[in-house]
PDB file of N, CA and C in Angstrom:
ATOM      1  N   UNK A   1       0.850  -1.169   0.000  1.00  0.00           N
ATOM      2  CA  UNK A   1       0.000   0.000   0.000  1.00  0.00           C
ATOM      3  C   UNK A   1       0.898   1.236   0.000  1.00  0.00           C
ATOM      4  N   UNK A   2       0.556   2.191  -1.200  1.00  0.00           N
ATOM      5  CA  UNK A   2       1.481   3.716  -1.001  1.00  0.00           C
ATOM      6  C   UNK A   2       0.810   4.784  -0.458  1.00  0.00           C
ATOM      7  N   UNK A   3      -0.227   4.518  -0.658  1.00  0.00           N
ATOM      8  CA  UNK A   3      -0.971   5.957   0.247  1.00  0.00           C
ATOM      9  C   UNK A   3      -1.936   5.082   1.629  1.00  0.00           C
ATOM     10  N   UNK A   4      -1.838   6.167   2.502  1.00  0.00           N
ATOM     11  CA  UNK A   4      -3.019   5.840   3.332  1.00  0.00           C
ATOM     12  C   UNK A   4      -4.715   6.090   3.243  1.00  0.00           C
ATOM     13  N   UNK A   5      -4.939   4.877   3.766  1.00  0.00           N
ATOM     14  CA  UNK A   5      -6.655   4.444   3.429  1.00  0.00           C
ATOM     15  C   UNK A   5      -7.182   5.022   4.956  1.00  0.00           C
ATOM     16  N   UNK A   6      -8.268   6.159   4.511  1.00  0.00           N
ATOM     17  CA  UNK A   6      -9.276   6.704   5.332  1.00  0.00           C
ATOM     18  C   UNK A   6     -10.614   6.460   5.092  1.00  0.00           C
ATOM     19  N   UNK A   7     -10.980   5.502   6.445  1.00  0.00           N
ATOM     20  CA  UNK A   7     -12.255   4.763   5.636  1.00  0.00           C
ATOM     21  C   UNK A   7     -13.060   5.812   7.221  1.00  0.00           C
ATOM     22  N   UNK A   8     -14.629   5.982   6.697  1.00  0.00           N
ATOM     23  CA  UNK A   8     -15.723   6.817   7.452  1.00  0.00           C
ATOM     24  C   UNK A   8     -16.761   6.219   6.896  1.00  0.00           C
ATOM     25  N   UNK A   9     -17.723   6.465   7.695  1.00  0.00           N
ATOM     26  CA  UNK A   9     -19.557   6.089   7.739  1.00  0.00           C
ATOM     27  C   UNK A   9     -20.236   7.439   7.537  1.00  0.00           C
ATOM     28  N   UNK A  10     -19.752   8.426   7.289  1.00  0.00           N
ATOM     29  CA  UNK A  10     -20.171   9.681   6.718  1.00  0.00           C
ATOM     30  C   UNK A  10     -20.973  10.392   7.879  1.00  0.00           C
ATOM     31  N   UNK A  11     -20.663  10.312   8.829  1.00  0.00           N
ATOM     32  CA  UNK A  11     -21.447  11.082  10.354  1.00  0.00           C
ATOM     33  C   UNK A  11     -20.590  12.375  10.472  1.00  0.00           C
ATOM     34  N   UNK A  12     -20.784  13.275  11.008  1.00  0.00           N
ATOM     35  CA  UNK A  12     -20.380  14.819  11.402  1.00  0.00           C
ATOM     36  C   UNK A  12     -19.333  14.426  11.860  1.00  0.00           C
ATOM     37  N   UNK A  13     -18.804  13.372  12.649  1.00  0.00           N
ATOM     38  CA  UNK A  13     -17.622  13.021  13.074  1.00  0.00           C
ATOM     39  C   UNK A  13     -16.497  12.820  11.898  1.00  0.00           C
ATOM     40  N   UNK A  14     -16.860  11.787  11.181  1.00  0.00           N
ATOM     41  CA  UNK A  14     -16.429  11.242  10.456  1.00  0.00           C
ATOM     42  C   UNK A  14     -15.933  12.667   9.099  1.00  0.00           C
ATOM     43  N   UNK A  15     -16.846  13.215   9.145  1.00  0.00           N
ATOM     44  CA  UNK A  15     -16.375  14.827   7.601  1.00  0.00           C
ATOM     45  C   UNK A  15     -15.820  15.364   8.185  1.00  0.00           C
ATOM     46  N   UNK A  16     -15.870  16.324   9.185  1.00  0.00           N
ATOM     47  CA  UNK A  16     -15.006  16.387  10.362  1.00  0.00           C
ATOM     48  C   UNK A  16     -13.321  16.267  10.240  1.00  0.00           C
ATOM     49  N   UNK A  17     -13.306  14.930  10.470  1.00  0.00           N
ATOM     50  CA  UNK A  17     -12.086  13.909  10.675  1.00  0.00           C
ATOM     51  C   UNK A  17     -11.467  13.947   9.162  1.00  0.00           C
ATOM     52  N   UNK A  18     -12.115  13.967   8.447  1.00  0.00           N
ATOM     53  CA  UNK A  18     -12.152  13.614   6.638  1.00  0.00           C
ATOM     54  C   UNK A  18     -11.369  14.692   6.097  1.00  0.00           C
ATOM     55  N   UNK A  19     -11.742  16.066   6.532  1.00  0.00           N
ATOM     56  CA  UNK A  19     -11.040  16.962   6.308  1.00  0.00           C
ATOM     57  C   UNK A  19      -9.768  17.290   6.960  1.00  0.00           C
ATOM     58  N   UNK A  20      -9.605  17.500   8.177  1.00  0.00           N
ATOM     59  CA  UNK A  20      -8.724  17.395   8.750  1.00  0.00           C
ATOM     60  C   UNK A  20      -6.991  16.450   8.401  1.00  0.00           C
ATOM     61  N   UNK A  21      -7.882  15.174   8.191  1.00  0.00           N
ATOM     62  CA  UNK A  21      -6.856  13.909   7.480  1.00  0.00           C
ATOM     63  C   UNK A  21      -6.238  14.820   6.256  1.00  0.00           C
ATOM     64  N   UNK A  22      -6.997  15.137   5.139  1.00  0.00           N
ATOM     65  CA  UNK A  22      -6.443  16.005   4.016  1.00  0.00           C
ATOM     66  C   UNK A  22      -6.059  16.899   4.415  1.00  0.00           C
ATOM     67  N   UNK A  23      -6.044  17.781   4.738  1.00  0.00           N
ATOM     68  CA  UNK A  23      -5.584  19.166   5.138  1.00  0.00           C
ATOM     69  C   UNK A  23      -3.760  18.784   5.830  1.00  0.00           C
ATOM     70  N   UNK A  24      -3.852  17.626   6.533  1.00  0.00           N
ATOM     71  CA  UNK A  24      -2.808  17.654   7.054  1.00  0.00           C
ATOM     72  C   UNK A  24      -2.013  16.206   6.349  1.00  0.00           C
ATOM     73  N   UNK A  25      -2.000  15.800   5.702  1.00  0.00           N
ATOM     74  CA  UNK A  25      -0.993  14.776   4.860  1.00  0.00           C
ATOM     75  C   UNK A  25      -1.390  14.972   3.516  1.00  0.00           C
ATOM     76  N   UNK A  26      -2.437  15.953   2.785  1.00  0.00           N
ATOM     77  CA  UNK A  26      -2.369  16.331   1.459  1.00  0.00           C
ATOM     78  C   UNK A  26      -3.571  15.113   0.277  1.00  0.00           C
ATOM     79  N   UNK A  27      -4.390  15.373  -0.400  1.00  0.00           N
ATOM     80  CA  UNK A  27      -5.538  14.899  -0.698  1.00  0.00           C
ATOM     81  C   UNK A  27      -4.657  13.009  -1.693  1.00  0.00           C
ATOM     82  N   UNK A  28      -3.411  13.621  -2.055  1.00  0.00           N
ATOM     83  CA  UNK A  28      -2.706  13.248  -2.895  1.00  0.00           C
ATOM     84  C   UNK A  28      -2.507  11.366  -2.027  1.00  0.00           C
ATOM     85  N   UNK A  29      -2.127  11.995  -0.905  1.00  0.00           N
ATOM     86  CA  UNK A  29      -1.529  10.764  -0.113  1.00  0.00           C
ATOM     87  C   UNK A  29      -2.565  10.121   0.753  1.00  0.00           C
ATOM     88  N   UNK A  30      -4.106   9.942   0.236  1.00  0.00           N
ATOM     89  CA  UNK A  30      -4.839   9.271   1.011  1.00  0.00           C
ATOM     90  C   UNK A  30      -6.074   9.236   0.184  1.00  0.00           C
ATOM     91  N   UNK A  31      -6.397   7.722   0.387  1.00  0.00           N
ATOM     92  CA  UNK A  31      -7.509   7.334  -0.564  1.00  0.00           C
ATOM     93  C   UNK A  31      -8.248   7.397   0.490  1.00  0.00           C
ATOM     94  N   UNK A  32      -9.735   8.154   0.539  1.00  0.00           N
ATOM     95  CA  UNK A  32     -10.813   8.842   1.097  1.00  0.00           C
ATOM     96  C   UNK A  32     -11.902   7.021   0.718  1.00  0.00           C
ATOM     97  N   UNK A  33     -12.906   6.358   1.244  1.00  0.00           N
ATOM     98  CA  UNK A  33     -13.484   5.323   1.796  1.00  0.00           C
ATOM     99  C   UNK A  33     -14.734   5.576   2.712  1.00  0.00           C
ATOM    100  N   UNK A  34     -15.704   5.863   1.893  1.00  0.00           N
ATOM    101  CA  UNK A  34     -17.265   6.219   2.735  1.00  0.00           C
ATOM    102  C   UNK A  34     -17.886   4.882   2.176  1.00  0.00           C
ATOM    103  N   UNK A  35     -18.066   4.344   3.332  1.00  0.00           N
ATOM    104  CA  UNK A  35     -18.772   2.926   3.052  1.00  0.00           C
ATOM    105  C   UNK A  35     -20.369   3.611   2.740  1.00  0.00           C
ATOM    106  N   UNK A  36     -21.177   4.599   3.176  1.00  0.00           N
ATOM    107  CA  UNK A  36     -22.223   4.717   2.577  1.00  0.00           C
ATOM    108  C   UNK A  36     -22.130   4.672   0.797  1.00  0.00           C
ATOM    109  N   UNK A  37     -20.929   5.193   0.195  1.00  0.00           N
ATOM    110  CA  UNK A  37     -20.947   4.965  -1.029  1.00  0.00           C
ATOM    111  C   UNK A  37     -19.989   3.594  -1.831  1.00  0.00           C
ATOM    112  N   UNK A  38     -19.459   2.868  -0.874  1.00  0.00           N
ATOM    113  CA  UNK A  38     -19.288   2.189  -1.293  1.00  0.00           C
ATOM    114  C   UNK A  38     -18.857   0.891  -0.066  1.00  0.00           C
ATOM    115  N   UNK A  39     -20.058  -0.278   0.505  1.00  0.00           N
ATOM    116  CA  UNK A  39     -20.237  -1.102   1.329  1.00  0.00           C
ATOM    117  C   UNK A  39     -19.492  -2.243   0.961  1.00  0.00           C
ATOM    118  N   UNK A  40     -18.357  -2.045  -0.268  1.00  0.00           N
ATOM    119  CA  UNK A  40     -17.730  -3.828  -0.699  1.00  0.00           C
ATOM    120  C   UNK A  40     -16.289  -3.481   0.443  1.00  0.00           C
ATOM    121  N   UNK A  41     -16.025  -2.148   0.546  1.00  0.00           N
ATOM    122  CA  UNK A  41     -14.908  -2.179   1.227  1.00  0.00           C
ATOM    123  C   UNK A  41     -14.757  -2.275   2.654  1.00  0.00           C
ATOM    124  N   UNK A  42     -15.978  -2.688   3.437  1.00  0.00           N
ATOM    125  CA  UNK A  42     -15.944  -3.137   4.759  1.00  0.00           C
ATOM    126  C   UNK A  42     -15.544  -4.082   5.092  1.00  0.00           C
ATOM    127  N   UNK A  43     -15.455  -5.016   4.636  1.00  0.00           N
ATOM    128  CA  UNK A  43     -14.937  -6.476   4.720  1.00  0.00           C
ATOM    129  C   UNK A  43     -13.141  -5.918   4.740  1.00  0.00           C
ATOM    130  N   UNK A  44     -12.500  -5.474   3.196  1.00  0.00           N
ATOM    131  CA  UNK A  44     -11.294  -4.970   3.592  1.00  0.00           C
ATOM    132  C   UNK A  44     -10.725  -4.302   4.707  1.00  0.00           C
ATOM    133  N   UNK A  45     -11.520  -3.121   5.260  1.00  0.00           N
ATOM    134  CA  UNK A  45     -11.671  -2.344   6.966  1.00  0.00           C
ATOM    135  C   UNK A  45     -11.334  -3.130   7.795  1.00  0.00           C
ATOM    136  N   UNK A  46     -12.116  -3.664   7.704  1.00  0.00           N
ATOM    137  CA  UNK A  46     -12.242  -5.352   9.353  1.00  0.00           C
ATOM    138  C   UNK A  46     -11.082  -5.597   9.006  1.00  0.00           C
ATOM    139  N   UNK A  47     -10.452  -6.397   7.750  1.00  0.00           N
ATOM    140  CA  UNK A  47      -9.133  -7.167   7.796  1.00  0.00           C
ATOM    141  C   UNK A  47      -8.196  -6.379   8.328  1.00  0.00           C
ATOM    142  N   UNK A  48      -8.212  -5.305   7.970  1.00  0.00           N
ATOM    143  CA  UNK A  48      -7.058  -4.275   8.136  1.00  0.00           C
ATOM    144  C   UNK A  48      -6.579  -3.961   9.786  1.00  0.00           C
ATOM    145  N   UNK A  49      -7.778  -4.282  10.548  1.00  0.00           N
ATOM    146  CA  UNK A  49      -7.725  -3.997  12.194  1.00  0.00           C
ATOM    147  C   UNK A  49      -8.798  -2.883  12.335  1.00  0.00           C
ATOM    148  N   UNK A  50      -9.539  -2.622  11.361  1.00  0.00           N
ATOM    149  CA  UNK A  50     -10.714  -1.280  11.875  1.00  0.00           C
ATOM    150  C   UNK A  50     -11.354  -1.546  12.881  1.00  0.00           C
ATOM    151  N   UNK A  51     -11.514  -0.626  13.687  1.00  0.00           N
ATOM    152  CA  UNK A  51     -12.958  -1.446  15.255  1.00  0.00           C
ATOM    153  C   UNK A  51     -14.342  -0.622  14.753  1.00  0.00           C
ATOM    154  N   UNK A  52     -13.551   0.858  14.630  1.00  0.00           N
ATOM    155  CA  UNK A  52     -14.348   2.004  14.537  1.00  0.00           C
ATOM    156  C   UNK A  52     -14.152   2.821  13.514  1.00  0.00           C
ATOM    157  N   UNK A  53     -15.019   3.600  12.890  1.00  0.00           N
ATOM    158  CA  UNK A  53     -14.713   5.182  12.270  1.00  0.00           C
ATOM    159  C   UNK A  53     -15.039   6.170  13.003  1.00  0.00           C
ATOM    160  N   UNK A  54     -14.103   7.395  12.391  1.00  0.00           N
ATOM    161  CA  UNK A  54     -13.312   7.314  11.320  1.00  0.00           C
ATOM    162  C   UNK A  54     -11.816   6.828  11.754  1.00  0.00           C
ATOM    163  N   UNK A  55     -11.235   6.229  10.743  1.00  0.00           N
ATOM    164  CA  UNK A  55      -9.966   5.468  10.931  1.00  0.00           C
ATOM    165  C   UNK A  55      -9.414   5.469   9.793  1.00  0.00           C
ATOM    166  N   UNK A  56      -7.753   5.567  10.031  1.00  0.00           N
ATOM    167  CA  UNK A  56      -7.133   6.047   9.071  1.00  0.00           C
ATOM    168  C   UNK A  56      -6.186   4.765   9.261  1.00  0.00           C
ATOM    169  N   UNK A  57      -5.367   4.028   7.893  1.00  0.00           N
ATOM    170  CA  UNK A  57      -4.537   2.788   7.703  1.00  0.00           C
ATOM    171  C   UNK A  57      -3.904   3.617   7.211  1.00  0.00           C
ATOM    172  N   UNK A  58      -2.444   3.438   7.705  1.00  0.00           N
ATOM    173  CA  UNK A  58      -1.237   3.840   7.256  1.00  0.00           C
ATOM    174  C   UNK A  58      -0.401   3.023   6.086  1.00  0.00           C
ATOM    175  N   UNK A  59       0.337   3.323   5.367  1.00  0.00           N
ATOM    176  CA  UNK A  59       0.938   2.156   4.502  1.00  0.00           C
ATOM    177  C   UNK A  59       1.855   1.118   4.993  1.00  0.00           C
ATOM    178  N   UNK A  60       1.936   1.262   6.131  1.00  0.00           N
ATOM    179  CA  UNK A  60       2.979   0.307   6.984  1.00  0.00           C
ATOM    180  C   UNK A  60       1.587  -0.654   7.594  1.00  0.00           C
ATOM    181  N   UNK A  61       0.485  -0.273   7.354  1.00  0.00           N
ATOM    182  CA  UNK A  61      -0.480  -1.257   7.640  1.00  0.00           C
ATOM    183  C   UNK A  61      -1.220  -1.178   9.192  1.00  0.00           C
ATOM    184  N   UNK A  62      -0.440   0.408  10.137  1.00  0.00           N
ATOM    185  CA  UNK A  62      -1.064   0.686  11.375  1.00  0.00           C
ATOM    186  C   UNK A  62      -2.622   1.676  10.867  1.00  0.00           C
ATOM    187  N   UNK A  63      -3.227   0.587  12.083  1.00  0.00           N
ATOM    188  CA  UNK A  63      -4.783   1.554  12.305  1.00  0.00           C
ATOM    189  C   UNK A  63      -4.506   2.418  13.164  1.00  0.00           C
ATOM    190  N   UNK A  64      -4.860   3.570  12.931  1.00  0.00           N
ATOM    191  CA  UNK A  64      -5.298   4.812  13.949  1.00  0.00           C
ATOM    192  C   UNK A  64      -6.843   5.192  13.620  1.00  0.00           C
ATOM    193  N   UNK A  65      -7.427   4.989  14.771  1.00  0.00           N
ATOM    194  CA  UNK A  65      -8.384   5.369  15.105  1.00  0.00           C
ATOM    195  C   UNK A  65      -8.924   6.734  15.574  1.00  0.00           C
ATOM    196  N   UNK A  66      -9.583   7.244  14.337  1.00  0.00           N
ATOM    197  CA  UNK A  66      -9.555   8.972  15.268  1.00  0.00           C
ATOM    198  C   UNK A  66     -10.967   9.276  15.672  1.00  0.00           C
ATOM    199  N   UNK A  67     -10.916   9.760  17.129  1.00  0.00           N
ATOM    200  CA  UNK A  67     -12.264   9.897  17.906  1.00  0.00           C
ATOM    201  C   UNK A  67     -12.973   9.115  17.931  1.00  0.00           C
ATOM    202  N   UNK A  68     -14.342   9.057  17.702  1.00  0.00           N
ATOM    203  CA  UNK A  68     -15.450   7.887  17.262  1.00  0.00           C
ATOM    204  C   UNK A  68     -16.854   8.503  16.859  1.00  0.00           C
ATOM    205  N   UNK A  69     -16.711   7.849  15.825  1.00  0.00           N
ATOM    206  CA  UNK A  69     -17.937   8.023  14.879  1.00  0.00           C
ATOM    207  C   UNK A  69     -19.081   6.983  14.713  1.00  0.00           C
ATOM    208  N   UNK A  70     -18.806   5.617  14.977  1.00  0.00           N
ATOM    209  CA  UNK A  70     -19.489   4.362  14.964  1.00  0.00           C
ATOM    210  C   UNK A  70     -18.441   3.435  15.077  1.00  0.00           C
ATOM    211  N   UNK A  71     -18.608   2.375  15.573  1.00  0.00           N
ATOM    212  CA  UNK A  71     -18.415   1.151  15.893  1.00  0.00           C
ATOM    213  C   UNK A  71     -18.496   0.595  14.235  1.00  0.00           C
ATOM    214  N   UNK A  72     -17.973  -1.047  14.186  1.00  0.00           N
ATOM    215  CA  UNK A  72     -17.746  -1.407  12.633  1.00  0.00           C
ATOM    216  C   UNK A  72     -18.813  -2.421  12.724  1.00  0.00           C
ATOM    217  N   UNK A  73     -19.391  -2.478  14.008  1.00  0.00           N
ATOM    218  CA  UNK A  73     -20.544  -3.911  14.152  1.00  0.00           C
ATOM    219  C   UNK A  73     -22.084  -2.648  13.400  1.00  0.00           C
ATOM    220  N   UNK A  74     -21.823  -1.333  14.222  1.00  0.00           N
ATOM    221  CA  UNK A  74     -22.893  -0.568  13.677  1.00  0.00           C
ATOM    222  C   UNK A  74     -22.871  -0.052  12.187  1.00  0.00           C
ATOM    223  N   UNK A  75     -21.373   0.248  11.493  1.00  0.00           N
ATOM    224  CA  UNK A  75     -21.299   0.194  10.344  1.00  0.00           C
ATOM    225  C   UNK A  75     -21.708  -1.312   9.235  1.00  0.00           C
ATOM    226  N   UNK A  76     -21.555  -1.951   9.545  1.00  0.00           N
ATOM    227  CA  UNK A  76     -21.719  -3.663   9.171  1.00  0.00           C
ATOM    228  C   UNK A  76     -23.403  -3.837   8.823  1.00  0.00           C
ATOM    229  N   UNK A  77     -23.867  -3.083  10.408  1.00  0.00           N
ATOM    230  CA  UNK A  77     -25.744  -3.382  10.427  1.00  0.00           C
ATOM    231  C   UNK A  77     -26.021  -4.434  10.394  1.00  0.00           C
TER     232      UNK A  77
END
């Protein structure tokens, strides 16, 4: 992986967080992941170590978890 994956459930938390992520490592170096628009990449999330959004995967493969936006059992449904 060369850029980092920022995956969100699209809550005030989560846009929030969304912007912030860009603003500070650049739009260039992070593939943006709203499971409301696209639900195949939750399954990838989970593998990765996601618990919660919004959460950001680094290319070394660490989860950081920023604040909390939902749980991945409430994203899942």
């Amino acid at each position: 992986m060369s850029k980092s994956i920022f995956y969100h459930a699209g809550c005030t938390v989560c846009i929030s967080a969304e912007h912030d992520v860009i603003e500070l490592i650049g739009k260039d170096n992070v593939e943006i992941v709203h499971f409301g628009d696209d639900k195949s990449r939750i399954d990838e999330a989970v593998k990765a170590g996601v618990k919660s959004v919004p959460a950001l995967v680094t290319p070394k493969g660490n989860v950081l978890h920023i604040n909390f936006g939902a749980s991945m059992a409430d994203v899942i449904g």
